[in-house]
PDB file of N, CA and C in Angstrom:
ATOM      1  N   UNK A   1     -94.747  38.530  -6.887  1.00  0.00           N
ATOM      2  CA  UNK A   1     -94.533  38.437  -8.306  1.00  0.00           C
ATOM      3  C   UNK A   1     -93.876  37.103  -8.683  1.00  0.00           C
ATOM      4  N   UNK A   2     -93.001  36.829  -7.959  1.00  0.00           N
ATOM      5  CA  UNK A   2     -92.134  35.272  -8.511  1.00  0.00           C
ATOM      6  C   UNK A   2     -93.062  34.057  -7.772  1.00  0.00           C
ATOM      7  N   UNK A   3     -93.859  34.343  -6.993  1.00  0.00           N
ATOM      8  CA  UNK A   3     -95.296  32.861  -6.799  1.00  0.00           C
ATOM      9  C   UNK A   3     -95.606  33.272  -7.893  1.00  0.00           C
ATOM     10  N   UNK A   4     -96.077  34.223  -8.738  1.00  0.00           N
ATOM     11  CA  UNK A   4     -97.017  34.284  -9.153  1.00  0.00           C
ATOM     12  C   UNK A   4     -96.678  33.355 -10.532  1.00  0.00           C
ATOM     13  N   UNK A   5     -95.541  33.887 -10.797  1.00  0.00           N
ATOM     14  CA  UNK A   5     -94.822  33.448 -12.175  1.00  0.00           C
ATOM     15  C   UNK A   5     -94.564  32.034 -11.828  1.00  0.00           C
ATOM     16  N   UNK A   6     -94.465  31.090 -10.898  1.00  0.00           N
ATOM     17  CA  UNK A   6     -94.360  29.984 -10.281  1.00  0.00           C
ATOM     18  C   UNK A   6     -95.744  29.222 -10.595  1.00  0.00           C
ATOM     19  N   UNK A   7     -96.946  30.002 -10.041  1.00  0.00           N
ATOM     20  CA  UNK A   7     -97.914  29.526 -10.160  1.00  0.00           C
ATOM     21  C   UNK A   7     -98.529  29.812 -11.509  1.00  0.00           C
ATOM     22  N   UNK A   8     -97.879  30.220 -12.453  1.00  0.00           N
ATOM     23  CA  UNK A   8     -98.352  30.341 -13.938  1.00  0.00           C
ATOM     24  C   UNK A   8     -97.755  29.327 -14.977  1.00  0.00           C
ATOM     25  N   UNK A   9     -96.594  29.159 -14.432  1.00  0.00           N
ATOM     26  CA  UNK A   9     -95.776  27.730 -14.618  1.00  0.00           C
ATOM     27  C   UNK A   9     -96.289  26.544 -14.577  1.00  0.00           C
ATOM     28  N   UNK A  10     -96.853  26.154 -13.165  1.00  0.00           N
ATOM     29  CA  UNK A  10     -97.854  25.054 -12.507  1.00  0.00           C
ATOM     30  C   UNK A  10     -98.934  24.617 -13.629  1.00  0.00           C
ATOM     31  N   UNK A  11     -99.553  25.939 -13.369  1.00  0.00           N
ATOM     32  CA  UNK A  11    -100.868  26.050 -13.934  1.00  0.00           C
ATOM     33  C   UNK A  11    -100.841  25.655 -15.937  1.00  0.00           C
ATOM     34  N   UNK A  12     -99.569  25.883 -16.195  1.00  0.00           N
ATOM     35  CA  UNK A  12     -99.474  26.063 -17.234  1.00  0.00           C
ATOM     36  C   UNK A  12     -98.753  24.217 -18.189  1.00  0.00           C
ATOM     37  N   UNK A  13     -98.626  23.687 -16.902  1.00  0.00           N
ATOM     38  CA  UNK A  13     -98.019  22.517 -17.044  1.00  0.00           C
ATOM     39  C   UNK A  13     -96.501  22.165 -17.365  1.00  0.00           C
ATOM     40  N   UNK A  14     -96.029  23.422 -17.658  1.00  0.00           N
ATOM     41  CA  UNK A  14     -94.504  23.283 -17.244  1.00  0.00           C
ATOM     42  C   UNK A  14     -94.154  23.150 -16.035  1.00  0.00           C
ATOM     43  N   UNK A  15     -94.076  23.177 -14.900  1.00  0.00           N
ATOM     44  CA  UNK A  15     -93.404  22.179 -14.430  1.00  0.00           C
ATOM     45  C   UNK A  15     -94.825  21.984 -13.155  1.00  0.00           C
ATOM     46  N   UNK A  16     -94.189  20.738 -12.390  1.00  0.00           N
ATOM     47  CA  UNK A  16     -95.338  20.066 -11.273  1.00  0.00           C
ATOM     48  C   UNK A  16     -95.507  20.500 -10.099  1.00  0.00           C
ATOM     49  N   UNK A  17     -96.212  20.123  -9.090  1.00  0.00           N
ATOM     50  CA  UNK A  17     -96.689  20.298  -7.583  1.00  0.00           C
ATOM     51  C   UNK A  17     -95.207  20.543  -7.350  1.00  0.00           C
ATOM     52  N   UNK A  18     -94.409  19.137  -6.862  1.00  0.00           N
ATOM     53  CA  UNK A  18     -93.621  19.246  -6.180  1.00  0.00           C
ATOM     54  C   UNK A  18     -92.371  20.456  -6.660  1.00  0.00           C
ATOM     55  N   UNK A  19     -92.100  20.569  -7.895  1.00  0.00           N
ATOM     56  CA  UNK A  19     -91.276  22.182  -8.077  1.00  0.00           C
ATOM     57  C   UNK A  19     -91.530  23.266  -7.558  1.00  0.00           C
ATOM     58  N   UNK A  20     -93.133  23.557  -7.611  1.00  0.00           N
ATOM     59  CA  UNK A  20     -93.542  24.482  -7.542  1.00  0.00           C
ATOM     60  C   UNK A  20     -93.498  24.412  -5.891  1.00  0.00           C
ATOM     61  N   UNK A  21     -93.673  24.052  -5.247  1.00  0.00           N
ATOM     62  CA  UNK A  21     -93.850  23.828  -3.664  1.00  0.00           C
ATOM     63  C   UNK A  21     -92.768  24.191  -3.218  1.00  0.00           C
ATOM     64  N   UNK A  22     -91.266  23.232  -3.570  1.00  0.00           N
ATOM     65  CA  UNK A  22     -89.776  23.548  -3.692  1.00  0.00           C
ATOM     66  C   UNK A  22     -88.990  24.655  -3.763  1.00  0.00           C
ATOM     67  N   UNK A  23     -90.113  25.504  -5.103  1.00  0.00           N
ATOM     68  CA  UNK A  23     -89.664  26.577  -5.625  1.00  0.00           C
ATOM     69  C   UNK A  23     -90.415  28.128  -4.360  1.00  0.00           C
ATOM     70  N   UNK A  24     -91.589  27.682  -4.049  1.00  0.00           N
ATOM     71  CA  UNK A  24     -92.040  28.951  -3.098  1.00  0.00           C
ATOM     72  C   UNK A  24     -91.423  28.451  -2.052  1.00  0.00           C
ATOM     73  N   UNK A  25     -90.428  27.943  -1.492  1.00  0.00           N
ATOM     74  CA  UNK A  25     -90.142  27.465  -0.337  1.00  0.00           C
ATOM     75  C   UNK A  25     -88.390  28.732  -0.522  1.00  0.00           C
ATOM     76  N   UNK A  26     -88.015  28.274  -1.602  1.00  0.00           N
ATOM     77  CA  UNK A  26     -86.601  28.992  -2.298  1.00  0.00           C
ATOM     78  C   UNK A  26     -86.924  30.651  -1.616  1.00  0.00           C
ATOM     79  N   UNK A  27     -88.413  31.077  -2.636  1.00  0.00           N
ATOM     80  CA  UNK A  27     -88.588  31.830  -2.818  1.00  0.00           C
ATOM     81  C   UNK A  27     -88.731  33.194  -1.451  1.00  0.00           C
ATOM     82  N   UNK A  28     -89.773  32.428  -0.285  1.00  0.00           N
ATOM     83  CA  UNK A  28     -89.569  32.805   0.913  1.00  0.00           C
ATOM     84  C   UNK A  28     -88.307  32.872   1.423  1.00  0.00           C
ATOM     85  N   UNK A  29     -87.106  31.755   1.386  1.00  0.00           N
ATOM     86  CA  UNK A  29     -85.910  31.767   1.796  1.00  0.00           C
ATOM     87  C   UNK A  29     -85.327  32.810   0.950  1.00  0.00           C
ATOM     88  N   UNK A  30     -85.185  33.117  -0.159  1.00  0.00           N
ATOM     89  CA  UNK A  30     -84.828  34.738  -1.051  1.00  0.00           C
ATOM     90  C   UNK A  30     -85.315  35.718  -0.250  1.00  0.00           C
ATOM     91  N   UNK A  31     -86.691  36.161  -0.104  1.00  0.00           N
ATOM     92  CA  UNK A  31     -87.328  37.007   1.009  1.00  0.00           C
ATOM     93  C   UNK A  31     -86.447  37.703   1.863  1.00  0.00           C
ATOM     94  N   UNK A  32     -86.321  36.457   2.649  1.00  0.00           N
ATOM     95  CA  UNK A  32     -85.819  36.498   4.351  1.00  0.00           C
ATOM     96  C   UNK A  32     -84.346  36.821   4.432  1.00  0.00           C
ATOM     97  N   UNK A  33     -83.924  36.157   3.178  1.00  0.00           N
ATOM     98  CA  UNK A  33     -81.978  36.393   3.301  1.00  0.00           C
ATOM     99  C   UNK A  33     -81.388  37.541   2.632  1.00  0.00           C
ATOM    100  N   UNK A  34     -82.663  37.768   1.414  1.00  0.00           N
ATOM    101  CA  UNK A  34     -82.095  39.040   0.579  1.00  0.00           C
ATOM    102  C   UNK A  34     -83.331  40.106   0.164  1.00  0.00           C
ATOM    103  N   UNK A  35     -83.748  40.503   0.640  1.00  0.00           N
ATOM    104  CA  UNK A  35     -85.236  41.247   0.834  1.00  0.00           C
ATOM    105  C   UNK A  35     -84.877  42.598   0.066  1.00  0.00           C
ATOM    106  N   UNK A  36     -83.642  42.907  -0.538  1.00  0.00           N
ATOM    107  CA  UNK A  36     -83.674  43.992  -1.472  1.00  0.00           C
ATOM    108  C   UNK A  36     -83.296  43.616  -2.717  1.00  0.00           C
ATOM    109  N   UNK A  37     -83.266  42.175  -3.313  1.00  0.00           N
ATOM    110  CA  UNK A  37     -82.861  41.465  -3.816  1.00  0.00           C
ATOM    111  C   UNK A  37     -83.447  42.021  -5.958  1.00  0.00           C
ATOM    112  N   UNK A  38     -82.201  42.378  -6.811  1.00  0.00           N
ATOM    113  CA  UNK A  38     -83.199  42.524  -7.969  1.00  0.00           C
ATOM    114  C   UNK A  38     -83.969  41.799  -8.132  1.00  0.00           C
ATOM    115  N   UNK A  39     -84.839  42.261  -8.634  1.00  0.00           N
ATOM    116  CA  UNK A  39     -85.850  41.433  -9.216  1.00  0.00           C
ATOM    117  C   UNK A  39     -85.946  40.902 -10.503  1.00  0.00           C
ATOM    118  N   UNK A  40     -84.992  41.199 -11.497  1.00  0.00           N
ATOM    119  CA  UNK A  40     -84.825  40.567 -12.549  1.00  0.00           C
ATOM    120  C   UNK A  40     -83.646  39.175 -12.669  1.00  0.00           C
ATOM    121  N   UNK A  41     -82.911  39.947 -11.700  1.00  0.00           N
ATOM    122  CA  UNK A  41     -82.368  38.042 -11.321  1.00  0.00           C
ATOM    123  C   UNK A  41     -82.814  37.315 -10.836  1.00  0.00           C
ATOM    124  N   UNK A  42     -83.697  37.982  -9.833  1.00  0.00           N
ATOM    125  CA  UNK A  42     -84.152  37.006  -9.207  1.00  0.00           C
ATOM    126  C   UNK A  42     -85.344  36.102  -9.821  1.00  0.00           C
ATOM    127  N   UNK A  43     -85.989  36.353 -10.885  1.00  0.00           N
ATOM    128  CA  UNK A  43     -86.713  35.914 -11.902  1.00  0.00           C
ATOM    129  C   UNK A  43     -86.052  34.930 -12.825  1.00  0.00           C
ATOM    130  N   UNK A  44     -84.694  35.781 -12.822  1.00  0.00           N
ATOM    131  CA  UNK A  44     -83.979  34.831 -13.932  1.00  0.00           C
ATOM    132  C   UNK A  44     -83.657  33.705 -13.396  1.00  0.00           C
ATOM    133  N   UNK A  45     -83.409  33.785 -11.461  1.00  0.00           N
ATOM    134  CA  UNK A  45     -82.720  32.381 -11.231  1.00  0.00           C
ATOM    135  C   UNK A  45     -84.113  31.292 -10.713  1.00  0.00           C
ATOM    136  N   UNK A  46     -84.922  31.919 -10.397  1.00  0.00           N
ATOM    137  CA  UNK A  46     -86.088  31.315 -10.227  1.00  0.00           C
ATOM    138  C   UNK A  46     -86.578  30.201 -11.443  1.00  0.00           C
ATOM    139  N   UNK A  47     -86.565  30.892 -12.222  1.00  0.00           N
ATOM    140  CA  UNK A  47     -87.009  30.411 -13.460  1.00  0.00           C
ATOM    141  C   UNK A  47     -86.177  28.957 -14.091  1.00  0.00           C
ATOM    142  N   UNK A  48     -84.981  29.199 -14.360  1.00  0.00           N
ATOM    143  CA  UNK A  48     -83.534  28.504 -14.606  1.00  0.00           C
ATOM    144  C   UNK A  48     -83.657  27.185 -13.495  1.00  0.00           C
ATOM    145  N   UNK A  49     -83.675  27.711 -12.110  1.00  0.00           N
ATOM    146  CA  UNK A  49     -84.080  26.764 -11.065  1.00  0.00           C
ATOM    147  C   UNK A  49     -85.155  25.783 -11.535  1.00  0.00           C
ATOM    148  N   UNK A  50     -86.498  26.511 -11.438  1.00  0.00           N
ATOM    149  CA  UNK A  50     -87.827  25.437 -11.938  1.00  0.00           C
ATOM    150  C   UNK A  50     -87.333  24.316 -12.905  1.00  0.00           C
ATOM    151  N   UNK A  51     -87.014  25.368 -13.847  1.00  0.00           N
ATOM    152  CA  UNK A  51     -87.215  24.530 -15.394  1.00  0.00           C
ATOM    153  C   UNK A  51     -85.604  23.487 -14.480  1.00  0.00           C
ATOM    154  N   UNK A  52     -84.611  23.646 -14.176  1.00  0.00           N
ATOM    155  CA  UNK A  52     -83.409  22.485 -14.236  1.00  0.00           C
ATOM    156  C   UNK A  52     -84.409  21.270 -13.152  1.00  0.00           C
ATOM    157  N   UNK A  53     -85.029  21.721 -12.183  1.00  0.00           N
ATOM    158  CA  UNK A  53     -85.603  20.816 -11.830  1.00  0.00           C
ATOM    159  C   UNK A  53     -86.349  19.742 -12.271  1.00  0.00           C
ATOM    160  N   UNK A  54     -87.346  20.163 -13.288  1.00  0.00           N
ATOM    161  CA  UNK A  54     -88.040  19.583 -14.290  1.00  0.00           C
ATOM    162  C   UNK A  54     -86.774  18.540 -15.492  1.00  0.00           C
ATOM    163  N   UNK A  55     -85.819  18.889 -15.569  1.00  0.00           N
ATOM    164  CA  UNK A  55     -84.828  18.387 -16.629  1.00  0.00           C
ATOM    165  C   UNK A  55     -84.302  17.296 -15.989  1.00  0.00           C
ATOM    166  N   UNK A  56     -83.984  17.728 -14.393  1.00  0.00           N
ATOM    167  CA  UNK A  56     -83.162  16.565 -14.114  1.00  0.00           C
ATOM    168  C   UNK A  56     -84.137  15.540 -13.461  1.00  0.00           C
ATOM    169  N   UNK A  57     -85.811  15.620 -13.290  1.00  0.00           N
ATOM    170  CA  UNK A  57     -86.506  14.689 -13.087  1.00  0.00           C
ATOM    171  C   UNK A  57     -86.767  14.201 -14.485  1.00  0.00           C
ATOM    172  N   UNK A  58     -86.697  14.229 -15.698  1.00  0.00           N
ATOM    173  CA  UNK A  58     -86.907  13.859 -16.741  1.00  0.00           C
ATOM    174  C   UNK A  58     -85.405  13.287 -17.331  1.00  0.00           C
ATOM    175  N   UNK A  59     -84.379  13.160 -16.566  1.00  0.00           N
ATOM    176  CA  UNK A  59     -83.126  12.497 -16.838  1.00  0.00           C
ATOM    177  C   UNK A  59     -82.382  13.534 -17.718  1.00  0.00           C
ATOM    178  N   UNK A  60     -82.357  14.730 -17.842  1.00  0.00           N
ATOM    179  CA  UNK A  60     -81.858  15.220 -18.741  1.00  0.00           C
ATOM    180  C   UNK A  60     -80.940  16.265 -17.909  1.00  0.00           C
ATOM    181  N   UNK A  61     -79.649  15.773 -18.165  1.00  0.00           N
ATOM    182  CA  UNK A  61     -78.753  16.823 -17.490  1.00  0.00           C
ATOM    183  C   UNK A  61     -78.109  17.419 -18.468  1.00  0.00           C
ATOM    184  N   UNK A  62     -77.639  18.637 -18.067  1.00  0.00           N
ATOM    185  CA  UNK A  62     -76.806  19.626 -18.749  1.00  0.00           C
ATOM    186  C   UNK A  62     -75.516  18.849 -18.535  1.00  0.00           C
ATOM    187  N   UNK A  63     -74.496  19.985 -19.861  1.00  0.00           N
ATOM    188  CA  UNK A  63     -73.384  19.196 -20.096  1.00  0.00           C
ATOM    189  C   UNK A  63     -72.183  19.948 -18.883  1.00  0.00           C
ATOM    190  N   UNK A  64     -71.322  19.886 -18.245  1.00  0.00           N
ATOM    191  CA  UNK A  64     -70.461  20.372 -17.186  1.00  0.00           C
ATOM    192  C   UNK A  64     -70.555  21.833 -17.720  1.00  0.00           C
ATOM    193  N   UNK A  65     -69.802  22.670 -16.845  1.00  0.00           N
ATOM    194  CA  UNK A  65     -69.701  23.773 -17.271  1.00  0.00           C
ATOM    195  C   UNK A  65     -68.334  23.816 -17.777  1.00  0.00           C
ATOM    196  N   UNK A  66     -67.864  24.685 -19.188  1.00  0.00           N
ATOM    197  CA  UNK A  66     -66.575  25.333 -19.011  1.00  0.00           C
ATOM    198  C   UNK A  66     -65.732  25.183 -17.736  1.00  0.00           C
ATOM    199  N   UNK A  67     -64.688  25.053 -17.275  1.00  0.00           N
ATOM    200  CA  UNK A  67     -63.693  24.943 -16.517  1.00  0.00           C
ATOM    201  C   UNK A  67     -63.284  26.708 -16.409  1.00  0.00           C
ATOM    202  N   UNK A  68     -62.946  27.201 -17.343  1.00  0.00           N
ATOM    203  CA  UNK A  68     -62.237  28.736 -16.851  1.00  0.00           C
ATOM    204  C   UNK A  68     -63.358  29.455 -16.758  1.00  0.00           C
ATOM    205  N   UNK A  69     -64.438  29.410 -16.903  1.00  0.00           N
ATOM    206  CA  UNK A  69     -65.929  29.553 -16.635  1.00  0.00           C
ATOM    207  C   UNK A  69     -66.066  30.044 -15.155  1.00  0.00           C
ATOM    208  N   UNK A  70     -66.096  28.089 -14.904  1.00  0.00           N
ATOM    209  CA  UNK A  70     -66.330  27.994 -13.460  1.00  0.00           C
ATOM    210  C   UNK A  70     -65.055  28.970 -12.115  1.00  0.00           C
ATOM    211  N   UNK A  71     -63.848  28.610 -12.845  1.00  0.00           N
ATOM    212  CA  UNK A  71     -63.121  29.358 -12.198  1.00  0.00           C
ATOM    213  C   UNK A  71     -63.468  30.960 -12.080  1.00  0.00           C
ATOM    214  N   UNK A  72     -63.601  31.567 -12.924  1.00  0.00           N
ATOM    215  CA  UNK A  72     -64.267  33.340 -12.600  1.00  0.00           C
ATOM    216  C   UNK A  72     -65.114  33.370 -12.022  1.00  0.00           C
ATOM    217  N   UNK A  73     -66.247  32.405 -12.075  1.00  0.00           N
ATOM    218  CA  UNK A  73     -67.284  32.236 -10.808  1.00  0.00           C
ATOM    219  C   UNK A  73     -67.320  32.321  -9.587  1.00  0.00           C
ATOM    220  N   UNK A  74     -65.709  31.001  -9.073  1.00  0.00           N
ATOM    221  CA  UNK A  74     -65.545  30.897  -7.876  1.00  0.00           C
ATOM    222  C   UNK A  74     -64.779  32.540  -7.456  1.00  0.00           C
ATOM    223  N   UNK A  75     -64.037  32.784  -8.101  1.00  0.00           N
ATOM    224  CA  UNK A  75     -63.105  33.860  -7.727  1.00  0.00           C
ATOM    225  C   UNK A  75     -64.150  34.979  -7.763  1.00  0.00           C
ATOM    226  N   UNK A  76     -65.241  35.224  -7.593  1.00  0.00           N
ATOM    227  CA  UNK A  76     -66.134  36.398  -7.817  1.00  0.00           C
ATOM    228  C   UNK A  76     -66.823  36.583  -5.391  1.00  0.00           C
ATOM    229  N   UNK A  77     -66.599  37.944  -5.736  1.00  0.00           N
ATOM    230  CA  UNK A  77     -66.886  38.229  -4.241  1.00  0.00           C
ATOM    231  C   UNK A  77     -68.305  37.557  -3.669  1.00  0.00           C
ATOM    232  N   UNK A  78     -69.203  37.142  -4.687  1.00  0.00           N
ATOM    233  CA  UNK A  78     -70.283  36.687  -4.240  1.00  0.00           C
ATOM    234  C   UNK A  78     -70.288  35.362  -3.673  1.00  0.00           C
ATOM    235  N   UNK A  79     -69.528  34.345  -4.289  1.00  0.00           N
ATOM    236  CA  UNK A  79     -69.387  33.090  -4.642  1.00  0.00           C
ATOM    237  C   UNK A  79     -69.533  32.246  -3.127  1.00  0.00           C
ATOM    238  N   UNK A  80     -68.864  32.722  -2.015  1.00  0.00           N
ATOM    239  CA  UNK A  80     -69.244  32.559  -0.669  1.00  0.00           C
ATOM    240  C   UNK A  80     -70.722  32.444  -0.297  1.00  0.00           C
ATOM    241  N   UNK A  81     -70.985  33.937  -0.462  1.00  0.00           N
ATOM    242  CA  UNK A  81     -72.884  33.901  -0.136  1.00  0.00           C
ATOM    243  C   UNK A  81     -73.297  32.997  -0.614  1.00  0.00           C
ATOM    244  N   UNK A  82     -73.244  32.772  -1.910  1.00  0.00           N
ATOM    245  CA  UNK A  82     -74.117  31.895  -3.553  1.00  0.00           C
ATOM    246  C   UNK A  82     -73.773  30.433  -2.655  1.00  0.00           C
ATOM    247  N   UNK A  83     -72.784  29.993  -2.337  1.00  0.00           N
ATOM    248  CA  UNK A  83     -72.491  28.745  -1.967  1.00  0.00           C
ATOM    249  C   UNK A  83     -73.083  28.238  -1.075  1.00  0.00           C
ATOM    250  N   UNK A  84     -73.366  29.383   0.261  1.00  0.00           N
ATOM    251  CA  UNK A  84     -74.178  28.920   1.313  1.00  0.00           C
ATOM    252  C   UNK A  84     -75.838  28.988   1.074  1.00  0.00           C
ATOM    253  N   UNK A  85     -75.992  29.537   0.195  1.00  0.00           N
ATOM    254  CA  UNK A  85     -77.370  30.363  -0.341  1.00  0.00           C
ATOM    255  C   UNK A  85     -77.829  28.522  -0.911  1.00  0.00           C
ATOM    256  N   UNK A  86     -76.834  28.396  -1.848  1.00  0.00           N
ATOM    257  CA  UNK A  86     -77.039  27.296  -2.605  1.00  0.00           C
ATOM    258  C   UNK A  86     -77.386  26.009  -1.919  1.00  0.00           C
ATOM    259  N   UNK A  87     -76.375  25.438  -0.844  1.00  0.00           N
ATOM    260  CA  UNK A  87     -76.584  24.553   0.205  1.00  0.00           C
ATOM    261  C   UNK A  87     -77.712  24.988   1.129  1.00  0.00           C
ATOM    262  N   UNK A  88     -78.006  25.732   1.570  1.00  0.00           N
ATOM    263  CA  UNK A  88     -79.127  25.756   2.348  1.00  0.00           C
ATOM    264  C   UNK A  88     -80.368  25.158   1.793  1.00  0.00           C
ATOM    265  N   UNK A  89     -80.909  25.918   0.198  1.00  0.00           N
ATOM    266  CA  UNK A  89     -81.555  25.251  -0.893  1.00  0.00           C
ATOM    267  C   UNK A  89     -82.025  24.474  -0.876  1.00  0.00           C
ATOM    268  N   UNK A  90     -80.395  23.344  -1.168  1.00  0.00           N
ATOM    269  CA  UNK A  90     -80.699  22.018  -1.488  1.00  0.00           C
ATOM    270  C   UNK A  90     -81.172  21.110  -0.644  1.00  0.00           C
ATOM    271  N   UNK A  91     -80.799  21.490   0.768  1.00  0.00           N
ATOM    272  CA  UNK A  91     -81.010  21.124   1.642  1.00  0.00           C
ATOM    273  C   UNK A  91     -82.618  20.462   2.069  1.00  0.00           C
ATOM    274  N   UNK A  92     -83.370  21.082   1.281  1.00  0.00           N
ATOM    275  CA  UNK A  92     -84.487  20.619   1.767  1.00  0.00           C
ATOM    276  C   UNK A  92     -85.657  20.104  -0.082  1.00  0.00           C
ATOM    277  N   UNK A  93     -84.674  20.006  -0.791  1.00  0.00           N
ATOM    278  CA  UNK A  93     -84.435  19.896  -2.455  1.00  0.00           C
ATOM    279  C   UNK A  93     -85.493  18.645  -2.286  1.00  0.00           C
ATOM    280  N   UNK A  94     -86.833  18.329  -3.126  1.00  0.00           N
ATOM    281  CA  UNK A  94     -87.231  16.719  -3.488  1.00  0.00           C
ATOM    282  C   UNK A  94     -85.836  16.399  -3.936  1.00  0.00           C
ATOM    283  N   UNK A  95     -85.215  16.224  -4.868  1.00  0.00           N
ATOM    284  CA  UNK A  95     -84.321  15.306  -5.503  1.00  0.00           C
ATOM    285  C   UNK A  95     -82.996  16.221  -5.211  1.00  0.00           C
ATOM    286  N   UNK A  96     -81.885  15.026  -5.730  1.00  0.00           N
ATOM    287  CA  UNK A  96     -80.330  15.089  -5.871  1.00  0.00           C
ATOM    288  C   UNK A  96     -79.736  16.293  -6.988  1.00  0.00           C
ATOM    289  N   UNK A  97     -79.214  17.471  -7.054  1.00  0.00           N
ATOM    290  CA  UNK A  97     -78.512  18.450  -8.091  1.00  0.00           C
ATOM    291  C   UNK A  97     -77.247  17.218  -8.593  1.00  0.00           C
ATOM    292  N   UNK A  98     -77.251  17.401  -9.743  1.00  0.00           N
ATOM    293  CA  UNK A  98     -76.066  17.054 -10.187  1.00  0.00           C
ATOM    294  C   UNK A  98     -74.677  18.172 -10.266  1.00  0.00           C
ATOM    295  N   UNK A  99     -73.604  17.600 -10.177  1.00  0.00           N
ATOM    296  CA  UNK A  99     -72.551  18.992 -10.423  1.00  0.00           C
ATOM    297  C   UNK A  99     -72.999  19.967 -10.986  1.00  0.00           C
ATOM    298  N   UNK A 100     -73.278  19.252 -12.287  1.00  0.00           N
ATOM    299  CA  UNK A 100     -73.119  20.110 -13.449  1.00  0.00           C
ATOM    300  C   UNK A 100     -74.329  21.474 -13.036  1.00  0.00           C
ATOM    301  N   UNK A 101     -75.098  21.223 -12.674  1.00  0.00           N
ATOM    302  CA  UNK A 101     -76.536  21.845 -12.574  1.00  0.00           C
ATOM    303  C   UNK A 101     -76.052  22.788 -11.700  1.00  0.00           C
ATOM    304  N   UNK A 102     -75.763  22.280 -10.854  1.00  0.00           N
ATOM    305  CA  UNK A 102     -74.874  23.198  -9.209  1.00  0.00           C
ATOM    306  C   UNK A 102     -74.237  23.828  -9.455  1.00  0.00           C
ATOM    307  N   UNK A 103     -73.656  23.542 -10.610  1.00  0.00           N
ATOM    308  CA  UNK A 103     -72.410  24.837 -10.989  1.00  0.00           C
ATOM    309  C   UNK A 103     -73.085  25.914 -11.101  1.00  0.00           C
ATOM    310  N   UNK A 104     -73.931  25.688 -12.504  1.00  0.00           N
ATOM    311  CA  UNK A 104     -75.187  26.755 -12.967  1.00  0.00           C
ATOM    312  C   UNK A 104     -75.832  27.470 -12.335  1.00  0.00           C
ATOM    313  N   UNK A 105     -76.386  26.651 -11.435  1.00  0.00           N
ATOM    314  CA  UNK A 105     -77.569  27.124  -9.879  1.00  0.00           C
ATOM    315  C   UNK A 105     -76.337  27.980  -9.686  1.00  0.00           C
ATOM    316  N   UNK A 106     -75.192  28.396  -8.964  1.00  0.00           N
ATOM    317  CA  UNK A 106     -74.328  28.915  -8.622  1.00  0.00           C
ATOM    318  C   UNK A 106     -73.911  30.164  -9.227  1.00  0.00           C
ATOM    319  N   UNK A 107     -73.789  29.964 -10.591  1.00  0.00           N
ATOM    320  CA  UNK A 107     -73.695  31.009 -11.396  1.00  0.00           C
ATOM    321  C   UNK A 107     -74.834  31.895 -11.347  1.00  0.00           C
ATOM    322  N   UNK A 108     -76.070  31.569 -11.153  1.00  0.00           N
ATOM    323  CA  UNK A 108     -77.279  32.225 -11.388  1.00  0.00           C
ATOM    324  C   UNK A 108     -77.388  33.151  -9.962  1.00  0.00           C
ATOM    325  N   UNK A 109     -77.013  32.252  -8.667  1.00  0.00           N
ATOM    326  CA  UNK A 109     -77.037  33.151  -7.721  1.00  0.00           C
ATOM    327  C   UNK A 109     -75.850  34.027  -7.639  1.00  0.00           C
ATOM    328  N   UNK A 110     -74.832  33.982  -8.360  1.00  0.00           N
ATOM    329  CA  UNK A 110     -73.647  35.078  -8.205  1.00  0.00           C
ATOM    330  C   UNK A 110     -74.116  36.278  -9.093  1.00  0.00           C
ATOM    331  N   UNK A 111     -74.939  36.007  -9.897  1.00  0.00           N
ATOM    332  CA  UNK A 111     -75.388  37.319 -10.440  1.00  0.00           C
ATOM    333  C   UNK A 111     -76.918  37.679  -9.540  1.00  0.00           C
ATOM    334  N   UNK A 112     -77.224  36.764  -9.188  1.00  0.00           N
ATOM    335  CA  UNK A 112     -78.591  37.747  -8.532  1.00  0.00           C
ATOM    336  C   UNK A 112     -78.158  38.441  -7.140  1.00  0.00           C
ATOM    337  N   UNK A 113     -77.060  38.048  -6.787  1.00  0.00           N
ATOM    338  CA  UNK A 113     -76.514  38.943  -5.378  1.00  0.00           C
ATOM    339  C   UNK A 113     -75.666  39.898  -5.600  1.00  0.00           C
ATOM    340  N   UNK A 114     -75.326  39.990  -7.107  1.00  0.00           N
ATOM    341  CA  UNK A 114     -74.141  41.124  -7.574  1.00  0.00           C
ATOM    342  C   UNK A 114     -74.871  42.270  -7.149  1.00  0.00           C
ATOM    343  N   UNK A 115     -74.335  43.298  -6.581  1.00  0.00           N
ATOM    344  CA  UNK A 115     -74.869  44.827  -6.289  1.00  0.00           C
ATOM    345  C   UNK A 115     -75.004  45.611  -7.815  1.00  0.00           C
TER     346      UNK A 115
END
């Protein structure tokens, strides 16, 4: 279901090859690490993912996050997983996350691993 919505994206010209490639690469790594994983977050962070990719190849970054924001984030039981979840990611990322984005990406996986 989330290739699919990936490849409707593609197809649809929101976003390019290389996201979309990036993004089923995520997507298998979701699979393998969280295989009971909702599926409505996991849509939501999929999605959020694509499209920031597309923003920050088009120079357009988001503005930082809130500060007491970010702090309830970190202090949340997930925030460990989300962090390594997150670095693994990027790890093999076409391009550079900015903070700001990383924060977000972060936030998105602390709710898609919430029970």
């Amino acid at each position: 279901m989330l290739k699919q919505r990936i490849q409707i994206m593609q197809n649809g010209g929101v976003i390019g090859e290389d996201t979309a490639q990036f993004m089923n690469g995520v997507i298998d790594m979701m699979a393998a690490d969280y295989p009971n994983i909702d599926m409505d977050h996991a849509t939501m962070f999929t999605t959020h993912l694509a499209m920031a990719l597309e923003r920050i190849k088009k120079g357009e970054i988001v503005d930082m996050m809130d500060e007491e924001c970010w702090q309830q984030i970190a202090e949340t039981p997930e925030f460990a997983d989300a962090e390594a979840f997150r670095n693994k990611m990027l790890s093999f990322c076409p391009i550079d996350f900015p903070e700001s984005e990383s924060k977000f990406i972060l936030l998105h996986i602390c709710s898609m691993l919430e029970p």
